[in-house]
Structures are given as structure tokens and as C-alpha cells.
PDB file of N, CA and C in Angstrom:
ATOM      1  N   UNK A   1     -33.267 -30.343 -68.278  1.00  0.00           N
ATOM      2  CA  UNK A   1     -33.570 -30.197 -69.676  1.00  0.00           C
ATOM      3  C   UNK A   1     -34.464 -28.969 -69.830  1.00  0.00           C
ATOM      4  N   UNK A   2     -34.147 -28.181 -71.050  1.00  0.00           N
ATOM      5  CA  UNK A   2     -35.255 -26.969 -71.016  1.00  0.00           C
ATOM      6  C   UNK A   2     -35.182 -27.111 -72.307  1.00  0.00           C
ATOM      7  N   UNK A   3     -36.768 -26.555 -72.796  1.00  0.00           N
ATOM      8  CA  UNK A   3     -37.099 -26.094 -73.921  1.00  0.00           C
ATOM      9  C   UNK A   3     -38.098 -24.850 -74.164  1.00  0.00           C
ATOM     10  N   UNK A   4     -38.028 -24.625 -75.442  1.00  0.00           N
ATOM     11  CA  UNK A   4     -39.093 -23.346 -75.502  1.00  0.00           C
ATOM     12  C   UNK A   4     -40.326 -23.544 -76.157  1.00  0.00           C
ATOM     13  N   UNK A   5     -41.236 -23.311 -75.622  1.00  0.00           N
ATOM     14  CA  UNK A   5     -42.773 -23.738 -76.662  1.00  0.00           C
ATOM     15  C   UNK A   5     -43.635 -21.826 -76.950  1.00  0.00           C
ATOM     16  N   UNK A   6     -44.060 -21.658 -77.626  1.00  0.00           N
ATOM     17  CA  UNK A   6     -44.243 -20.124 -77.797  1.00  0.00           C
ATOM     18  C   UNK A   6     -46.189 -19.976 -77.476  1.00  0.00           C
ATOM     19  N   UNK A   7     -46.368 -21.170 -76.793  1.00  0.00           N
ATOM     20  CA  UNK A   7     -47.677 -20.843 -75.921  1.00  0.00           C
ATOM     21  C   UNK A   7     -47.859 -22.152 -75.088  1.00  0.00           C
ATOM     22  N   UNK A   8     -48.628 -22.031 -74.197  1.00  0.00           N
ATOM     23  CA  UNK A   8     -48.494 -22.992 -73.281  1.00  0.00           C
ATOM     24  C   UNK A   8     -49.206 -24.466 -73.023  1.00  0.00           C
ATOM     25  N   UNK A   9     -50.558 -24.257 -74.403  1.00  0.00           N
ATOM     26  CA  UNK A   9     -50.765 -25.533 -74.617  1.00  0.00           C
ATOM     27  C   UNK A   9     -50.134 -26.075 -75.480  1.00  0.00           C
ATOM     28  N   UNK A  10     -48.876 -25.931 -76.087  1.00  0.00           N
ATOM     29  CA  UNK A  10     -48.263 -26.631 -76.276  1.00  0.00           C
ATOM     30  C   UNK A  10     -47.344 -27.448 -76.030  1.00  0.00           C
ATOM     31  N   UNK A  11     -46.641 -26.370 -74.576  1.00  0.00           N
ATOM     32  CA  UNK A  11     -45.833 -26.926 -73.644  1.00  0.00           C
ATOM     33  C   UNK A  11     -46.026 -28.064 -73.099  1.00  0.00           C
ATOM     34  N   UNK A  12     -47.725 -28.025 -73.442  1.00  0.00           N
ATOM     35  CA  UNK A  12     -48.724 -29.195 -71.718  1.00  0.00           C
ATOM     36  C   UNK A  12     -48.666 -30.255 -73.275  1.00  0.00           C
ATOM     37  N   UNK A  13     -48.920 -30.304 -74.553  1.00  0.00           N
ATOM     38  CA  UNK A  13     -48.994 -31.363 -75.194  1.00  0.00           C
ATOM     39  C   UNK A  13     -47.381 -32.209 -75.031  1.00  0.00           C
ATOM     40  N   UNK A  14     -46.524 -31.263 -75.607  1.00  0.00           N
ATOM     41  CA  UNK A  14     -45.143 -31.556 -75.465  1.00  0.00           C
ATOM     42  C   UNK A  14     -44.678 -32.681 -73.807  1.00  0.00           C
ATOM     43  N   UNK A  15     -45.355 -32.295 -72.893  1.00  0.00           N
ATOM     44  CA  UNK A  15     -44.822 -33.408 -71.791  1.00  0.00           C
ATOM     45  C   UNK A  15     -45.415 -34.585 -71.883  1.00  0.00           C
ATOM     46  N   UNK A  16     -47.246 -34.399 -72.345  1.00  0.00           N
ATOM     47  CA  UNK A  16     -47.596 -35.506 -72.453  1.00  0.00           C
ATOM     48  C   UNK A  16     -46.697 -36.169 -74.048  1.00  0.00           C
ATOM     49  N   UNK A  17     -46.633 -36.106 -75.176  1.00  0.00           N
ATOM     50  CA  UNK A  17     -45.635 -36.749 -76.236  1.00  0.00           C
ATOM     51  C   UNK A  17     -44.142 -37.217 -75.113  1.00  0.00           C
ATOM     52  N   UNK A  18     -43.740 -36.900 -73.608  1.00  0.00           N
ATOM     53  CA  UNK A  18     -42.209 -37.231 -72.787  1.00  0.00           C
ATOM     54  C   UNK A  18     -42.680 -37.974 -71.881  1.00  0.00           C
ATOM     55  N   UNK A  19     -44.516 -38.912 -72.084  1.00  0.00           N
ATOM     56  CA  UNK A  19     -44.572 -39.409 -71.099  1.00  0.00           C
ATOM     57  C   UNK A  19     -43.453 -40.458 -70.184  1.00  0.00           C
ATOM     58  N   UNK A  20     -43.167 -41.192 -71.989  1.00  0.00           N
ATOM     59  CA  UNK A  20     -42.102 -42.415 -71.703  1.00  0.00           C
ATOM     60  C   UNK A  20     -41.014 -41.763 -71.041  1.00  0.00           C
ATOM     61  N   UNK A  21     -40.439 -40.704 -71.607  1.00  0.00           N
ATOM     62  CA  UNK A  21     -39.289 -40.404 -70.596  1.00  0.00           C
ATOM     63  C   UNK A  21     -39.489 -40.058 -69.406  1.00  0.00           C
ATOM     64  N   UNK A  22     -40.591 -39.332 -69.103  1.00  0.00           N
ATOM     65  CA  UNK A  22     -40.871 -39.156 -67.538  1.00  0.00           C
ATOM     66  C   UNK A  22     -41.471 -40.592 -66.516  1.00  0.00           C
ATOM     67  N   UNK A  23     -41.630 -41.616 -67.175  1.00  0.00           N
ATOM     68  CA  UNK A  23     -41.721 -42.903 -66.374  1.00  0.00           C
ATOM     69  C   UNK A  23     -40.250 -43.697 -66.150  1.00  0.00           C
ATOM     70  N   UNK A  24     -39.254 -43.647 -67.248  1.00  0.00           N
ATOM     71  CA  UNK A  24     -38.408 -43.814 -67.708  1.00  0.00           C
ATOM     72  C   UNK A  24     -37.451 -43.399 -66.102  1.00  0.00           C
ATOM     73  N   UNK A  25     -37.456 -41.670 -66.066  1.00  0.00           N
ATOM     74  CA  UNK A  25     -37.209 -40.777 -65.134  1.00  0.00           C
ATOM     75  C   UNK A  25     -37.619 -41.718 -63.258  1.00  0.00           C
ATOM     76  N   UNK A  26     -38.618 -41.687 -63.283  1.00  0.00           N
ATOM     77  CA  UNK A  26     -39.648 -41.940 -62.147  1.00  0.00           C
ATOM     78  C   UNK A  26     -39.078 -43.540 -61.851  1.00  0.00           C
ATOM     79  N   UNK A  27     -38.031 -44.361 -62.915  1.00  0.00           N
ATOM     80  CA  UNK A  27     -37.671 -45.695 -62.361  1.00  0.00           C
ATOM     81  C   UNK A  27     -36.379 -45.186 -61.904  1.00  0.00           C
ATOM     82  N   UNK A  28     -35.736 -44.188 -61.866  1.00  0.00           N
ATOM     83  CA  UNK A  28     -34.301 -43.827 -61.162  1.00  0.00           C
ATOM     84  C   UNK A  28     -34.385 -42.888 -59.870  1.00  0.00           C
ATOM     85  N   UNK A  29     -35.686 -42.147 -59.981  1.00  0.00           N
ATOM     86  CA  UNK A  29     -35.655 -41.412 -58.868  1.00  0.00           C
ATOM     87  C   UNK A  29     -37.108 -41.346 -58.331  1.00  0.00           C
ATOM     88  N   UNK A  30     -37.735 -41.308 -57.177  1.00  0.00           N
ATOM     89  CA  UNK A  30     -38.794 -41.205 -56.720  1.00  0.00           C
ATOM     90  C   UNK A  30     -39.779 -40.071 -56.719  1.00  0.00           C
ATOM     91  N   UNK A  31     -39.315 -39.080 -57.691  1.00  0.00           N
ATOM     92  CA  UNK A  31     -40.191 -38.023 -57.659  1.00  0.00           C
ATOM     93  C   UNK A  31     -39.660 -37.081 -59.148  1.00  0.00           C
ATOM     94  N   UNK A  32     -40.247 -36.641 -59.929  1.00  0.00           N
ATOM     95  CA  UNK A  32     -40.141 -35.946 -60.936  1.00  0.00           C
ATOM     96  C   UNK A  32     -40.847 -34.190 -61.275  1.00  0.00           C
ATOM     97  N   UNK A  33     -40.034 -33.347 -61.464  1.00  0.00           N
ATOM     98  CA  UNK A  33     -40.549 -32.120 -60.997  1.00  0.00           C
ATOM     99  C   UNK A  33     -40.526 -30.950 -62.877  1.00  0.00           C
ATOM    100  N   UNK A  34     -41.609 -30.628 -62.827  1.00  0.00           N
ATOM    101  CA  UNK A  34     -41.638 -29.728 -64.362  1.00  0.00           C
ATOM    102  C   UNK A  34     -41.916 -28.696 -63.973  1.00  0.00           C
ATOM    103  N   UNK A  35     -40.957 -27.787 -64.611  1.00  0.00           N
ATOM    104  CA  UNK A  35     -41.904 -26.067 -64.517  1.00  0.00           C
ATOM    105  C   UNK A  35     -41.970 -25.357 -65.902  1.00  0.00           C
ATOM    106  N   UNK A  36     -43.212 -25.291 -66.148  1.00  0.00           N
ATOM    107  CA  UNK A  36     -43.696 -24.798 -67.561  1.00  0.00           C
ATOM    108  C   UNK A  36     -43.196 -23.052 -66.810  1.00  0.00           C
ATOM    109  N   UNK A  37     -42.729 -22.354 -67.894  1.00  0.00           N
ATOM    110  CA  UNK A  37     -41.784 -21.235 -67.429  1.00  0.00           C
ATOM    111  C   UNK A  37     -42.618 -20.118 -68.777  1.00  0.00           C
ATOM    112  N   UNK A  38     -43.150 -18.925 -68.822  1.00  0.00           N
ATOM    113  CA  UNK A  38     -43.012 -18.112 -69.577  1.00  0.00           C
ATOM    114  C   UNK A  38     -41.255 -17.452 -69.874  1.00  0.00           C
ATOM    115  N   UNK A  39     -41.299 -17.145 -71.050  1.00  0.00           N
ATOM    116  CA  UNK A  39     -39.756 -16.049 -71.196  1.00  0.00           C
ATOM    117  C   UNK A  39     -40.146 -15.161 -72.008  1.00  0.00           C
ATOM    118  N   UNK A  40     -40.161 -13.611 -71.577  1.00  0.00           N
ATOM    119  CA  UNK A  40     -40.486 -12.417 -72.068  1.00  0.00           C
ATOM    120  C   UNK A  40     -38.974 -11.775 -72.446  1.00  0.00           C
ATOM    121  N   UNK A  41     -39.047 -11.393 -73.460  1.00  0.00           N
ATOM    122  CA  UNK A  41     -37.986  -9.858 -73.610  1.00  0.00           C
ATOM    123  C   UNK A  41     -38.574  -9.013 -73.549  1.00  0.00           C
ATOM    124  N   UNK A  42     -37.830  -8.034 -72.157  1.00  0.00           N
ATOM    125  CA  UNK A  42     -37.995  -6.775 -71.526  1.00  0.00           C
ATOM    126  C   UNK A  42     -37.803  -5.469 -72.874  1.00  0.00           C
ATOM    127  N   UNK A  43     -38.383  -4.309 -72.935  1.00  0.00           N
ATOM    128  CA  UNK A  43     -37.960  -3.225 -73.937  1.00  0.00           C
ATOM    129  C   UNK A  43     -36.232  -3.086 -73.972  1.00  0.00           C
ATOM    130  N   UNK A  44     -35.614  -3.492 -72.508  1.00  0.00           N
ATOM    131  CA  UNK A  44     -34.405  -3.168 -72.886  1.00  0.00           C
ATOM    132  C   UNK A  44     -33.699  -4.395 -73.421  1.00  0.00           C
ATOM    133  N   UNK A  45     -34.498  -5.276 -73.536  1.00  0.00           N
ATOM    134  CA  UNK A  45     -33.241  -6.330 -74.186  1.00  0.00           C
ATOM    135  C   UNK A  45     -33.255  -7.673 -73.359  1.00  0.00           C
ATOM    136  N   UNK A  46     -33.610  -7.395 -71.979  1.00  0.00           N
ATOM    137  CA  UNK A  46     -33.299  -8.335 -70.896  1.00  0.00           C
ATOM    138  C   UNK A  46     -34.258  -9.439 -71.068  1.00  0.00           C
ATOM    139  N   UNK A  47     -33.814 -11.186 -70.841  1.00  0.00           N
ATOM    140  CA  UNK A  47     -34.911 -11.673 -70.714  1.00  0.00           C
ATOM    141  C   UNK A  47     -35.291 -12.201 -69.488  1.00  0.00           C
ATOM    142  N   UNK A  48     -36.616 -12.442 -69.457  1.00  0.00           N
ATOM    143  CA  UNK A  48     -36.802 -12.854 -68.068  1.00  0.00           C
ATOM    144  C   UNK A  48     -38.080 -14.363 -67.931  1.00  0.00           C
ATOM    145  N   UNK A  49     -38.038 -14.609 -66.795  1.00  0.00           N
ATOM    146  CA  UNK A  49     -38.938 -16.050 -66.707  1.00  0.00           C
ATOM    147  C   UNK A  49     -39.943 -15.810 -65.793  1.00  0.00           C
ATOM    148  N   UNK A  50     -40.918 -16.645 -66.072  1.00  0.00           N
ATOM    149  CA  UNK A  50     -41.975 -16.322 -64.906  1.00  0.00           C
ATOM    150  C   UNK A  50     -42.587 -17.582 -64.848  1.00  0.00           C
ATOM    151  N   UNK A  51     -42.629 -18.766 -63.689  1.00  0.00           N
ATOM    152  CA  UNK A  51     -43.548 -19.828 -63.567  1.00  0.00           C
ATOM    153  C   UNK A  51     -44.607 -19.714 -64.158  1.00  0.00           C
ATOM    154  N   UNK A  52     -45.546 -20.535 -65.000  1.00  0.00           N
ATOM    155  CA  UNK A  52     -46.471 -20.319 -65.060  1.00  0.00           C
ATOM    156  C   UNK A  52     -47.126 -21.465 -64.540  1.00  0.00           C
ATOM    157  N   UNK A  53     -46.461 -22.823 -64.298  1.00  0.00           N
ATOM    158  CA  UNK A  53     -47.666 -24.448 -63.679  1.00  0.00           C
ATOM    159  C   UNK A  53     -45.879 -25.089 -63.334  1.00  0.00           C
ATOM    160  N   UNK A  54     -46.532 -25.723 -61.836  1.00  0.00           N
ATOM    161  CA  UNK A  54     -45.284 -26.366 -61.647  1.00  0.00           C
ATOM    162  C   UNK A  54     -46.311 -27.952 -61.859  1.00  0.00           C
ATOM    163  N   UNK A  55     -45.887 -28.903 -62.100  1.00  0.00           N
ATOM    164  CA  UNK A  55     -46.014 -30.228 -62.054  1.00  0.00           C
ATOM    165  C   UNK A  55     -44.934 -31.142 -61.696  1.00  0.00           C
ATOM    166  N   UNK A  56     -45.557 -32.267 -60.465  1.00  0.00           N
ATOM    167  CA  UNK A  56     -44.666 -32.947 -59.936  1.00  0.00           C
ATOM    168  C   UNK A  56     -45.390 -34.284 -60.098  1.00  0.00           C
ATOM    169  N   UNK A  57     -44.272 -34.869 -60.646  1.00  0.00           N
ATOM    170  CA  UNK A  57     -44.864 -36.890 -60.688  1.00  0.00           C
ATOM    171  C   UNK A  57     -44.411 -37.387 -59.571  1.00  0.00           C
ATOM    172  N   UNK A  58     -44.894 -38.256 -59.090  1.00  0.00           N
ATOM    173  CA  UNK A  58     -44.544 -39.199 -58.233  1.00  0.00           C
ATOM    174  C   UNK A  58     -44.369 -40.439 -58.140  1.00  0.00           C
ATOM    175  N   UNK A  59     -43.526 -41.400 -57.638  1.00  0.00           N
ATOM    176  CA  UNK A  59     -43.704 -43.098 -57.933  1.00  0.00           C
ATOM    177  C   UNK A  59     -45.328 -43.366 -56.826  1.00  0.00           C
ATOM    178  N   UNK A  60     -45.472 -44.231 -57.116  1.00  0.00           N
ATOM    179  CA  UNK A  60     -46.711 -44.961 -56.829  1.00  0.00           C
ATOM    180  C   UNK A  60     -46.135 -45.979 -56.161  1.00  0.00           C
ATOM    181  N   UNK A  61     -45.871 -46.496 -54.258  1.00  0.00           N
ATOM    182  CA  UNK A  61     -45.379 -47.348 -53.709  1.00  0.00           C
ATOM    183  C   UNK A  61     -46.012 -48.341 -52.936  1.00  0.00           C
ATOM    184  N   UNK A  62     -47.795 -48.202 -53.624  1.00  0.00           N
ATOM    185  CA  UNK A  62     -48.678 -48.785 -53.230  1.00  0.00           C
ATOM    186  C   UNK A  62     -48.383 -50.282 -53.895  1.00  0.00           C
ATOM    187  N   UNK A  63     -48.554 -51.270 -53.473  1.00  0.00           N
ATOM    188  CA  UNK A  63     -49.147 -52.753 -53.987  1.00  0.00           C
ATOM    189  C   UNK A  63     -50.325 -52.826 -54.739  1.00  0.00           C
ATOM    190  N   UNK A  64     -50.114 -53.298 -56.198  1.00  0.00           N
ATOM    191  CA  UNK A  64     -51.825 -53.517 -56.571  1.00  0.00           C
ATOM    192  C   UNK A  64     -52.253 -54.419 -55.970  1.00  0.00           C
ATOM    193  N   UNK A  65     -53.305 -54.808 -55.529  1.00  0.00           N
ATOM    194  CA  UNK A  65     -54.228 -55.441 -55.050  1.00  0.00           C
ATOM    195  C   UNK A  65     -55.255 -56.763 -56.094  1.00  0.00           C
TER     196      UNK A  65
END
């Protein structure tokens, strides 16, 4: 899934508002991976991406106690 946010605390609000889907996510697969991405247009036209925060969830396979 990708989307575009036009600064990056918004990007970081936007996942927390997908918590449910990213738990949702985390009951089908054991690990969940985000990359908040800048996208610049170059003078000539070109666009391009640049990582800016990778974030990875994980299941929790501990026992509560």
C-alpha cells in the first residue's frame, strides 16, 4: 500500500490513525514493515524517493504472565 503525505509528521500521525490495520496485519503475518519515503521532482521532470524512517512491528510471542 502507498500513500503520499506532503510532510512527515503527518505521515507518522497517518500510521498511528492504521493502528487497527497494522494489528489486523500482525494476526496474518509475524512481522510488519513501513517505509515513510520522501518523493522529490527533479528540475527535469524525474521523480525520485528517498527513505526517510523505516519502521518494523513485530508479533509479541511472549506469554503474559
Amino acid at each position: 500500500m502507498a500513500r503520499v503525505w506532503t510532510k512527515k509528521n503527518a505521515a507518522r500521525e497517518a500510521i498511528i490513525k492504521y493502528a487497527d490495520f497494522l494489528i489486523e496485519q500482525l494476526e496474518e503475518t509475524p512481522q510488519v514493515n513501513i517505509q515513510i519515503r520522501s518523493l522529490k521532482r527533479l528540475a527535469n521532470g524525474k521523480l525520485v524517493t528517498e527513505v526517510l524512517e523505516e519502521l518494523t512491528f513485530e508479533q509479541n510471542s511472549a506469554s503474559p504472565r
